[in-house]
C-alpha atoms as a PDB file:
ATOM      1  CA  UNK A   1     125.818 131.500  22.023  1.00  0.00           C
ATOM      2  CA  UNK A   2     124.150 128.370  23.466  1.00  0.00           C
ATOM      3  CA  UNK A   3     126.466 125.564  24.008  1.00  0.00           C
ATOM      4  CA  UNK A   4     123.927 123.126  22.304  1.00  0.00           C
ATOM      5  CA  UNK A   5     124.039 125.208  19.299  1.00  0.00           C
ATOM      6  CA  UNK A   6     127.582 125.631  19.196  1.00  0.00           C
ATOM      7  CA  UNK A   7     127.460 121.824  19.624  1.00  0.00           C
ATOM      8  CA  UNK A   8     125.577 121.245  16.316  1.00  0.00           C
ATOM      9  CA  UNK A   9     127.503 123.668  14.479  1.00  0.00           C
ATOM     10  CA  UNK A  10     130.747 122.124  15.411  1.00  0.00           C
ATOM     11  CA  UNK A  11     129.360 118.745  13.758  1.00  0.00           C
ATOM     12  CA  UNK A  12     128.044 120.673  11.098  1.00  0.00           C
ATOM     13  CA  UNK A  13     131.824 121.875  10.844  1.00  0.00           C
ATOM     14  CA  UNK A  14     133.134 118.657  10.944  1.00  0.00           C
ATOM     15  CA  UNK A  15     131.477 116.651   8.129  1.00  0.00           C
ATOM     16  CA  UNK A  16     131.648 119.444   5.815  1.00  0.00           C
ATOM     17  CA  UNK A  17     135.591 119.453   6.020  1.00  0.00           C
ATOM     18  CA  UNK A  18     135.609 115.960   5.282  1.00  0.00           C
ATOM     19  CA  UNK A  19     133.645 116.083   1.958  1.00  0.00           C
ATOM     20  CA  UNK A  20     135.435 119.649   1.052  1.00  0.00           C
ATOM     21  CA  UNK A  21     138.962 117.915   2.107  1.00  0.00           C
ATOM     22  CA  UNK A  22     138.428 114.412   1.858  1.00  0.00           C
ATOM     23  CA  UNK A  23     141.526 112.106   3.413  1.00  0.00           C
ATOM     24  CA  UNK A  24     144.173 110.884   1.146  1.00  0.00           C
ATOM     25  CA  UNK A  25     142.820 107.007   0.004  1.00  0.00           C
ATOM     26  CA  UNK A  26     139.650 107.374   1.019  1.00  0.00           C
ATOM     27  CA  UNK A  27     138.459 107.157  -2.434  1.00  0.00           C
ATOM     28  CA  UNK A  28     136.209 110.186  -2.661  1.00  0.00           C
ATOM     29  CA  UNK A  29     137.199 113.409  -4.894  1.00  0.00           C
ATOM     30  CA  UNK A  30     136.489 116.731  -3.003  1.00  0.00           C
ATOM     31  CA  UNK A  31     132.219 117.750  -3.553  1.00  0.00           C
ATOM     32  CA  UNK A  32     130.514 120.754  -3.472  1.00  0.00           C
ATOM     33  CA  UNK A  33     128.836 121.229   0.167  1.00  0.00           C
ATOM     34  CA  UNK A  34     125.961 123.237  -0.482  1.00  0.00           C
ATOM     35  CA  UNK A  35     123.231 124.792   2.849  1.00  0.00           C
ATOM     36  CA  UNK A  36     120.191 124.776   3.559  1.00  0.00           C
ATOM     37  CA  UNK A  37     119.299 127.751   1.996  1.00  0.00           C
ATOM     38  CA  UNK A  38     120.539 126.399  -1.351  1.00  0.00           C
ATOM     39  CA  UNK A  39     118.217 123.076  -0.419  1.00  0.00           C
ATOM     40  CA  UNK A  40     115.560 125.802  -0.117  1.00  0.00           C
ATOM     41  CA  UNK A  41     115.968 127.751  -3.312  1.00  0.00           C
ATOM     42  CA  UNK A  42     114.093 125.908  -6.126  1.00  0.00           C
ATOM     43  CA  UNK A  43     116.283 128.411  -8.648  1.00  0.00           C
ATOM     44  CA  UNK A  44     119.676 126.398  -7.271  1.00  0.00           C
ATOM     45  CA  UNK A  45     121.410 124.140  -9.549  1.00  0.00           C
ATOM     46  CA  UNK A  46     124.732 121.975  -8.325  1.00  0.00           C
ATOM     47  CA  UNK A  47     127.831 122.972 -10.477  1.00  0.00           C
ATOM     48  CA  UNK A  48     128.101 120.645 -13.381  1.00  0.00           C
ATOM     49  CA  UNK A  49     130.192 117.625 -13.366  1.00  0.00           C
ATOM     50  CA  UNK A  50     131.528 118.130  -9.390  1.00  0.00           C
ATOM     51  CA  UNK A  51     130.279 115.870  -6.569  1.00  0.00           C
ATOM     52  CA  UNK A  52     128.066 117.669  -4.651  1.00  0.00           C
ATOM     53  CA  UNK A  53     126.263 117.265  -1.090  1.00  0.00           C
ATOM     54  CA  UNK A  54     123.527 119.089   0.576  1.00  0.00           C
ATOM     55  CA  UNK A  55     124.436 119.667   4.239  1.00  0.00           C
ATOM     56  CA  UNK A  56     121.369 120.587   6.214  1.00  0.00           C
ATOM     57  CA  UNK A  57     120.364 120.651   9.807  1.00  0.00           C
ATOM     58  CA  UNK A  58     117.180 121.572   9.639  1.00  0.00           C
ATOM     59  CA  UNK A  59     113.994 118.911   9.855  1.00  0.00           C
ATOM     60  CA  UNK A  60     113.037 119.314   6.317  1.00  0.00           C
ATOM     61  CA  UNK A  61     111.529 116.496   3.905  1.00  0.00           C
ATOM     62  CA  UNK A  62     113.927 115.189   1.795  1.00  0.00           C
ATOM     63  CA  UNK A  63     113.204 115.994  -1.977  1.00  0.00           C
ATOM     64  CA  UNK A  64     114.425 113.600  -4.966  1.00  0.00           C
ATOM     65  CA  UNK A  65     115.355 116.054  -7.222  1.00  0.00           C
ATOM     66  CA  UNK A  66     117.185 117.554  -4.312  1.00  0.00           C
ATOM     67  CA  UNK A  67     119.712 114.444  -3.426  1.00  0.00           C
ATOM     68  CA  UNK A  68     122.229 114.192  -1.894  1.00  0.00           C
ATOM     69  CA  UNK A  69     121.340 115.374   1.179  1.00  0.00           C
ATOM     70  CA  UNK A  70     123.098 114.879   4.555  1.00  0.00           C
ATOM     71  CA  UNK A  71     120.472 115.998   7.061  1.00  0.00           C
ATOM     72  CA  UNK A  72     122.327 116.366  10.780  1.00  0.00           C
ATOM     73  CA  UNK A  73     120.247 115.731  13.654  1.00  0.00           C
ATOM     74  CA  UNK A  74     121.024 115.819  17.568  1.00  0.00           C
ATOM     75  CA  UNK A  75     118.892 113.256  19.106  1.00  0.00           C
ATOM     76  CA  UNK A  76     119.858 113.944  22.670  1.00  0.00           C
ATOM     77  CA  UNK A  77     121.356 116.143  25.151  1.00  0.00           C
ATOM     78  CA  UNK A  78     122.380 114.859  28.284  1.00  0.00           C
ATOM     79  CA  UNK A  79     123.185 116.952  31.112  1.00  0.00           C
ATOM     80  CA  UNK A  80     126.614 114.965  32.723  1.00  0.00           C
ATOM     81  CA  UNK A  81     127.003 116.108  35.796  1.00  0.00           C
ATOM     82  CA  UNK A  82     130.973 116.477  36.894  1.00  0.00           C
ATOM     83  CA  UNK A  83     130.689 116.989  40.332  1.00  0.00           C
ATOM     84  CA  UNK A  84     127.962 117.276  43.395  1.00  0.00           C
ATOM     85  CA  UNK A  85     126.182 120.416  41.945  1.00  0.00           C
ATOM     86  CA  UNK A  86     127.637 121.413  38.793  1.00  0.00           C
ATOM     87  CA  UNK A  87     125.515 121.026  35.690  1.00  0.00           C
ATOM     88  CA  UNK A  88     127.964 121.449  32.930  1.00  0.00           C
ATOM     89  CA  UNK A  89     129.107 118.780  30.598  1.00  0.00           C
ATOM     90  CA  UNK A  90     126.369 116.796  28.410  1.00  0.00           C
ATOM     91  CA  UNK A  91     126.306 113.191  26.877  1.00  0.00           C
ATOM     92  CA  UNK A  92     125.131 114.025  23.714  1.00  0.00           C
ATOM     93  CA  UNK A  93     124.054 111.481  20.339  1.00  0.00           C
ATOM     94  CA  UNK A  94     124.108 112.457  17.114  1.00  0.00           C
ATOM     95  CA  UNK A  95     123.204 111.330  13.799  1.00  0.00           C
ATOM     96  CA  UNK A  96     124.392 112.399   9.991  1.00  0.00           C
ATOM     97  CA  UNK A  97     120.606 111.289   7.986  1.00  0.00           C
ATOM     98  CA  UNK A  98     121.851 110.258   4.250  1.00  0.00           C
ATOM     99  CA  UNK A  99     119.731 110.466   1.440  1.00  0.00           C
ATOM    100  CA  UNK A 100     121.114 109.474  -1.915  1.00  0.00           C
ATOM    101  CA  UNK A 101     119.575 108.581  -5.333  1.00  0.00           C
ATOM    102  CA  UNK A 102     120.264 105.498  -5.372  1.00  0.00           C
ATOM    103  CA  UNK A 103     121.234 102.752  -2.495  1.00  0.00           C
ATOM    104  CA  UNK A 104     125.000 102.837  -3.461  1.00  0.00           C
ATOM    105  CA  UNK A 105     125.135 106.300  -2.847  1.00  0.00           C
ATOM    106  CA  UNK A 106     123.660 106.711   0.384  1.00  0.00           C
ATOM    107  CA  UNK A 107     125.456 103.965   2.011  1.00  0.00           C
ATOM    108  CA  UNK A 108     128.899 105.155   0.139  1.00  0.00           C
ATOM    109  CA  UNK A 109     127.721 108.788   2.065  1.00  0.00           C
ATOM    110  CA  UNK A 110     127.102 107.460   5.526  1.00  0.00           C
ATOM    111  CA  UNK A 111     130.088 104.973   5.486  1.00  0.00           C
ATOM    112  CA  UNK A 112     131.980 107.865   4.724  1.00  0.00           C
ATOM    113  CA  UNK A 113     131.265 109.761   7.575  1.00  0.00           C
ATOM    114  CA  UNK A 114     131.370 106.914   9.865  1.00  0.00           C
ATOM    115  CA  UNK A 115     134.746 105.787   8.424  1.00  0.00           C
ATOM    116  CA  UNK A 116     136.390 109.475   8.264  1.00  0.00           C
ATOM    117  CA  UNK A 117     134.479 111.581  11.260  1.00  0.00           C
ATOM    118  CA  UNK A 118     136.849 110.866  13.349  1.00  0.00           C
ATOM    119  CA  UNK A 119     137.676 110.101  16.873  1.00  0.00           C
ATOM    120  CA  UNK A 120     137.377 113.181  18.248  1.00  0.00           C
ATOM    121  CA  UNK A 121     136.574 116.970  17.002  1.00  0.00           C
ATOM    122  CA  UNK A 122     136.590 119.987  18.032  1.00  0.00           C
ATOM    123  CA  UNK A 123     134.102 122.170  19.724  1.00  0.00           C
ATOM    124  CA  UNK A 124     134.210 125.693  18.622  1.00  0.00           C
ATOM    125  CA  UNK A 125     132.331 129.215  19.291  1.00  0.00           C
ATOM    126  CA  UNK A 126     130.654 131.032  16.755  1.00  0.00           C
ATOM    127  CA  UNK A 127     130.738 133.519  14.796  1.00  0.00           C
ATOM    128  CA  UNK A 128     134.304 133.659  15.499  1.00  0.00           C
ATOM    129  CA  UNK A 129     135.668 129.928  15.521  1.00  0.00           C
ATOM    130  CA  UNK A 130     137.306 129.949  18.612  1.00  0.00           C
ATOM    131  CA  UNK A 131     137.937 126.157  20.028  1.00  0.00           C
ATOM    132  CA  UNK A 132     136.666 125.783  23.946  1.00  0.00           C
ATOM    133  CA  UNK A 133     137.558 121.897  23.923  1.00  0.00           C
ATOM    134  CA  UNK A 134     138.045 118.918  22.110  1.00  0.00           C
ATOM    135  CA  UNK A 135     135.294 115.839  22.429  1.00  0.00           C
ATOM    136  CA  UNK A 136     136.537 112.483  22.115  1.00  0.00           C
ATOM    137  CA  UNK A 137     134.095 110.037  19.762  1.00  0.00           C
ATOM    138  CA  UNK A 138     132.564 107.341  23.040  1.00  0.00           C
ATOM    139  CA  UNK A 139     134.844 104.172  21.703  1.00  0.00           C
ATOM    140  CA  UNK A 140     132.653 101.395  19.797  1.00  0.00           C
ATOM    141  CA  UNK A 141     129.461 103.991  19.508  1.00  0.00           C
ATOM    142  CA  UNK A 142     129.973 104.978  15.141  1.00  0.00           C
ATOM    143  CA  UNK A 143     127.023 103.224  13.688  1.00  0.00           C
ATOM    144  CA  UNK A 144     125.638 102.897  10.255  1.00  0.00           C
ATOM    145  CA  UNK A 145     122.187 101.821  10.334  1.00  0.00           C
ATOM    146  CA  UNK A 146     119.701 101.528   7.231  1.00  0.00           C
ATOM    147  CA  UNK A 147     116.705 103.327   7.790  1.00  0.00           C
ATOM    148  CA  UNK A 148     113.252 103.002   6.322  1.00  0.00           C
ATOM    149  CA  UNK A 149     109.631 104.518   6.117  1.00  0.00           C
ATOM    150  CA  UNK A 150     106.726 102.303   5.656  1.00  0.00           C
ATOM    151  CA  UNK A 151     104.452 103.122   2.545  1.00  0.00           C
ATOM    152  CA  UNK A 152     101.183 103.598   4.792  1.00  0.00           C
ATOM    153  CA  UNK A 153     103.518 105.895   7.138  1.00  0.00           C
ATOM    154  CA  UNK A 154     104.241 108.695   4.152  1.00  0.00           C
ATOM    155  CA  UNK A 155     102.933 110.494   0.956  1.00  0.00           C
ATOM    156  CA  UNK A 156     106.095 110.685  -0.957  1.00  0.00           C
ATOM    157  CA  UNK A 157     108.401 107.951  -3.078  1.00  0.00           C
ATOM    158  CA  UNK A 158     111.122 106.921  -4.136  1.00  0.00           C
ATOM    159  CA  UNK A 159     114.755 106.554  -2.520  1.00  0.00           C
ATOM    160  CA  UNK A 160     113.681 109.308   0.295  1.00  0.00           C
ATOM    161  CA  UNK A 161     111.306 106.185   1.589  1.00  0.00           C
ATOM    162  CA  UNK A 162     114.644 104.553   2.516  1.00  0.00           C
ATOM    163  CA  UNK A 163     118.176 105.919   4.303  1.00  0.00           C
ATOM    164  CA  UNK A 164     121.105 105.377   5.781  1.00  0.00           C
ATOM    165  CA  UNK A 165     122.614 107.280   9.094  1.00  0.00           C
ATOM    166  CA  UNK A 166     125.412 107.754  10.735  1.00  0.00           C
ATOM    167  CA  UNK A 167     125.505 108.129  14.818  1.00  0.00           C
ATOM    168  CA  UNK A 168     127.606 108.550  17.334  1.00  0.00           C
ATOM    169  CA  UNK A 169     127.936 109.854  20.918  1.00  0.00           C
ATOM    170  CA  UNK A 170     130.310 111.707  22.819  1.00  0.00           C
ATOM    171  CA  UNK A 171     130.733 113.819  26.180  1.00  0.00           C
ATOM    172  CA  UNK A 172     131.695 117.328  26.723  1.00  0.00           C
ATOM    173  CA  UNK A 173     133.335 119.182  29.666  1.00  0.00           C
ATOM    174  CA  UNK A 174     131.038 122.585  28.786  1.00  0.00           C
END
């Protein structure tokens, strides 16, 4: 499989084991990670009474009666060259896009991942998990920004019009 794509999906990985297993006294309860094809399907309903999270990866407009949604994007891949002539490795930034319905809960979703990510993670093959190596989190680049959409810039309301993200960047050997 392509190494960026394995790249994204280890990410992907990542955050979803931290809001399915969520560390001991970081005061969130386990939630419901749900995909994109669950975002998709108008018929989908969240279980009842669980916390729940869409976990998508996919540039798709954010819908209110479809929040929370974690939207993972890879702004960048880097080529890193290692030595004179080799074109593996690849600087890569990355950002977790969280939409809540309400402020509190979009900037409780993105401190989470900031705060809980982790300083490093592994990089794994699909379909069958394997890990090729583990990145190390670039030291001082977890951000949490708040993110916004000017009225004249978009046709739809609400708390979508404003975000929070998470970003990072790290380096890989592959």
């Amino acid at each position: 499989m392509q190494t960026n794509r394995e790249i994204r999906l280890s990410i992907k990985d990542r955050i979803n084991s931290i809001f399915t297993s969520p560390p001991v006294g970081s005061g969130f309860s386990a939630f419901n990670v749900y995909d994109e094809d669950d975002y998709r399907n108008d018929a989908h309903t969240p279980a009842p009474n669980v916390a729940y999270i869409y976990l998508i990866d996919s540039f798709l407009l954010p819908v209110e009666t479809k929040l929370p949604v974690v939207v993972l994007e890879i702004e960048r891949v880097r080529h890193r060259t290692f030595e004179l002539g080799n074109r593996v490795g690849r600087h890569v930034r990355a950002h977790a896009h969280c939409f809540g319905r309400n402020r509190g809960e979009r900037d409780d979703l993105s401190g989470f991942i900031a705060d809980y990510f982790g300083d490093s993670f592994p990089i794994k093959t699909y379909p069958t998990g394997t890990t090729t190596e583990t990145v190390q989190v670039l030291e001082n680049s977890m951000a949490v920004e708040n993110m916004s959409i000017g009225n004249e810039d978009a046709n739809f309301g609400g708390e979508v019009m404003n975000w929070s993200r998470a970003s990072w960047e790290f380096y890989t050997k592959l």
